[in-house]
Protein backbone atom coordinates (compact mmCIF):
# COMPACT_ATOMS: atom_id res chain seq x y z
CA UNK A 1 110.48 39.27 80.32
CA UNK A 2 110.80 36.07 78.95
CA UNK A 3 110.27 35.70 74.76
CA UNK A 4 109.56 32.45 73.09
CA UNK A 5 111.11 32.92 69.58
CA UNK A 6 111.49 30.64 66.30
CA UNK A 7 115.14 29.36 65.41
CA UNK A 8 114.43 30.53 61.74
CA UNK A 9 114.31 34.42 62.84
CA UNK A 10 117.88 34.47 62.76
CA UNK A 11 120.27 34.51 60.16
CA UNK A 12 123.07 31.73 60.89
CA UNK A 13 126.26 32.64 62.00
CA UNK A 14 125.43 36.23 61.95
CA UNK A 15 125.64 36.64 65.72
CA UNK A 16 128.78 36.64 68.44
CA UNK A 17 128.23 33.29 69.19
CA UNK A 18 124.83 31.37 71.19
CA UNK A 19 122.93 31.05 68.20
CA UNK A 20 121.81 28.11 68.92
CA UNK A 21 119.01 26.33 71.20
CA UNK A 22 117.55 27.33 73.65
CA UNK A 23 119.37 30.97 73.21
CA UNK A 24 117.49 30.52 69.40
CA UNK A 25 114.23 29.93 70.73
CA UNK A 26 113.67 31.16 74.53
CA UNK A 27 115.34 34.42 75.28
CA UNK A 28 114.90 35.88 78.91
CA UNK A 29 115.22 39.95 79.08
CA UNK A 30 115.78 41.90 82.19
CA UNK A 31 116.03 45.94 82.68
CA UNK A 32 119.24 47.90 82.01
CA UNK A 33 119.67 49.08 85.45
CA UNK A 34 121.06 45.67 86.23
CA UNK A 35 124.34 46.18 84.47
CA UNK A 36 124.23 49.78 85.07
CA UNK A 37 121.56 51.16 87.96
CA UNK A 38 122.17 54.70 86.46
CA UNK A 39 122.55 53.91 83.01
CA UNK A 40 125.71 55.50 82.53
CA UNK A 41 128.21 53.61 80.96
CA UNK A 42 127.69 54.92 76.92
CA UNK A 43 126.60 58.51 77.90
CA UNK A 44 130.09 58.72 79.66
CA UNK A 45 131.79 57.23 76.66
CA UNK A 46 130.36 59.64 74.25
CA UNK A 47 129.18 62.85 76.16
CA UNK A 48 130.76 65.85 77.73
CA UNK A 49 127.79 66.91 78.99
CA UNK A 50 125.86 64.14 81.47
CA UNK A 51 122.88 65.09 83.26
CA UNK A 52 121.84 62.40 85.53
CA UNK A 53 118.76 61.72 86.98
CA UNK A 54 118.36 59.02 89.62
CA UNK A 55 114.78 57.93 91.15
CA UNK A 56 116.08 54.80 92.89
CA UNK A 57 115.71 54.57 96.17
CA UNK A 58 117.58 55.13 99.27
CA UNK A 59 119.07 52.36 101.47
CA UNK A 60 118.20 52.67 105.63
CA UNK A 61 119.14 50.94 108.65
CA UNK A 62 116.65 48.06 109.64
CA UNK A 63 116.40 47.09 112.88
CA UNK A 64 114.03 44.30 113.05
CA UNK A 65 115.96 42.47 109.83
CA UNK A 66 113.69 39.19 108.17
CA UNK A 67 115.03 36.13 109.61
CA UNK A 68 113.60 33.96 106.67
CA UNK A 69 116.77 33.52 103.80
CA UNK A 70 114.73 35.36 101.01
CA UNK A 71 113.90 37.91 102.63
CA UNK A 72 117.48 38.22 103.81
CA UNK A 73 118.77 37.47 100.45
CA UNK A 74 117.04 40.19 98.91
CA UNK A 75 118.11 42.74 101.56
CA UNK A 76 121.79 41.77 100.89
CA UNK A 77 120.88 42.58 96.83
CA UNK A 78 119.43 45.59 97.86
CA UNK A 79 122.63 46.38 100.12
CA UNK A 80 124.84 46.31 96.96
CA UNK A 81 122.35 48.21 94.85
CA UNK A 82 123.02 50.73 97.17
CA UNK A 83 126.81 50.89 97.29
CA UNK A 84 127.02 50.89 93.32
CA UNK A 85 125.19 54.05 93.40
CA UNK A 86 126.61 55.92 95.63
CA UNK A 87 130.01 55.18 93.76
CA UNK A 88 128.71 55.95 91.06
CA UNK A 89 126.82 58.65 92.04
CA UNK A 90 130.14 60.39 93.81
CA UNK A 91 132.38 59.37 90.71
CA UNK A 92 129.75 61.74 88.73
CA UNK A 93 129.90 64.56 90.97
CA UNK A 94 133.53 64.37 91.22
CA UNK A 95 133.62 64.47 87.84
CA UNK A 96 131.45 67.92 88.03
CA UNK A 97 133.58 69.41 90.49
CA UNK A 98 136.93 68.61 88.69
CA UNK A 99 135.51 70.01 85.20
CA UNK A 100 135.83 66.47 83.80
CA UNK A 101 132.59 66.73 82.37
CA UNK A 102 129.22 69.29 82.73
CA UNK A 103 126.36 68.33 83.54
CA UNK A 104 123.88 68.24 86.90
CA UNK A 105 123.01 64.64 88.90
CA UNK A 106 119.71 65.20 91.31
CA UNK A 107 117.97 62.41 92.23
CA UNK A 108 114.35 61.51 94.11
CA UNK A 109 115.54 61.90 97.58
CA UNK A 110 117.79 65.03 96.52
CA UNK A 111 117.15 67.69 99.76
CA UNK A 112 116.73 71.02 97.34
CA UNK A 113 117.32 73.17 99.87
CA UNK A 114 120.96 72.14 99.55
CA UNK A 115 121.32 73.37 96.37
């Protein structure tokens, strides 16, 4: 999401730095999930008790792969997408198993029957 703000909205010098143009005036926002897909990061900081829930979804084998680069390109994103979660995703269940933390992790193509 892209916001088109006014330079006078801040207060100077209040910030970490960038407050100036264009950071001042046009500020472009993107989800969460790109620094961290599960969203993570300060629940684990601050929490004993995590329950994760994950509804992204699940990575297969191709076998007719787009030739075109963006196509490509985008299959290589989604690629790594992948591997982050399932790091993340065993790091959390590890952490389960050891008693590290409590909590429960299911996610949208969690088989039930296996639990």
């Amino acid at each position: 999401m892209e916001l088109d703000l006014n330079e006078c909205d801040y207060v100077p010098n209040s910030g970490t730095g960038l407050q100036e143009p264009p950071f001042t005036t046009r500020v472009v926002l993107t989800d969460g999930g790109v620094y961290d897909n599960l969203e993570l990061e300060t629940a684990w900081k601050r929490y004993q008790i995590v329950l994760v829930s994950d509804a992204g979804g699940v990575y297969a084998a191709e076998p007719d792969p787009e030739p075109e680069w963006f196509n490509h390109t985008r299959r290589v994103f989604d690629l790594i997408d992948n591997q982050v979660r399932s790091l993340r995703m065993r790091q959390v269940i590890n952490s389960y198993q050891k008693s590290a933390r409590m909590g429960a992790y299911w996610g949208i193509w969690t088989d039930i029957a296996n639990y």
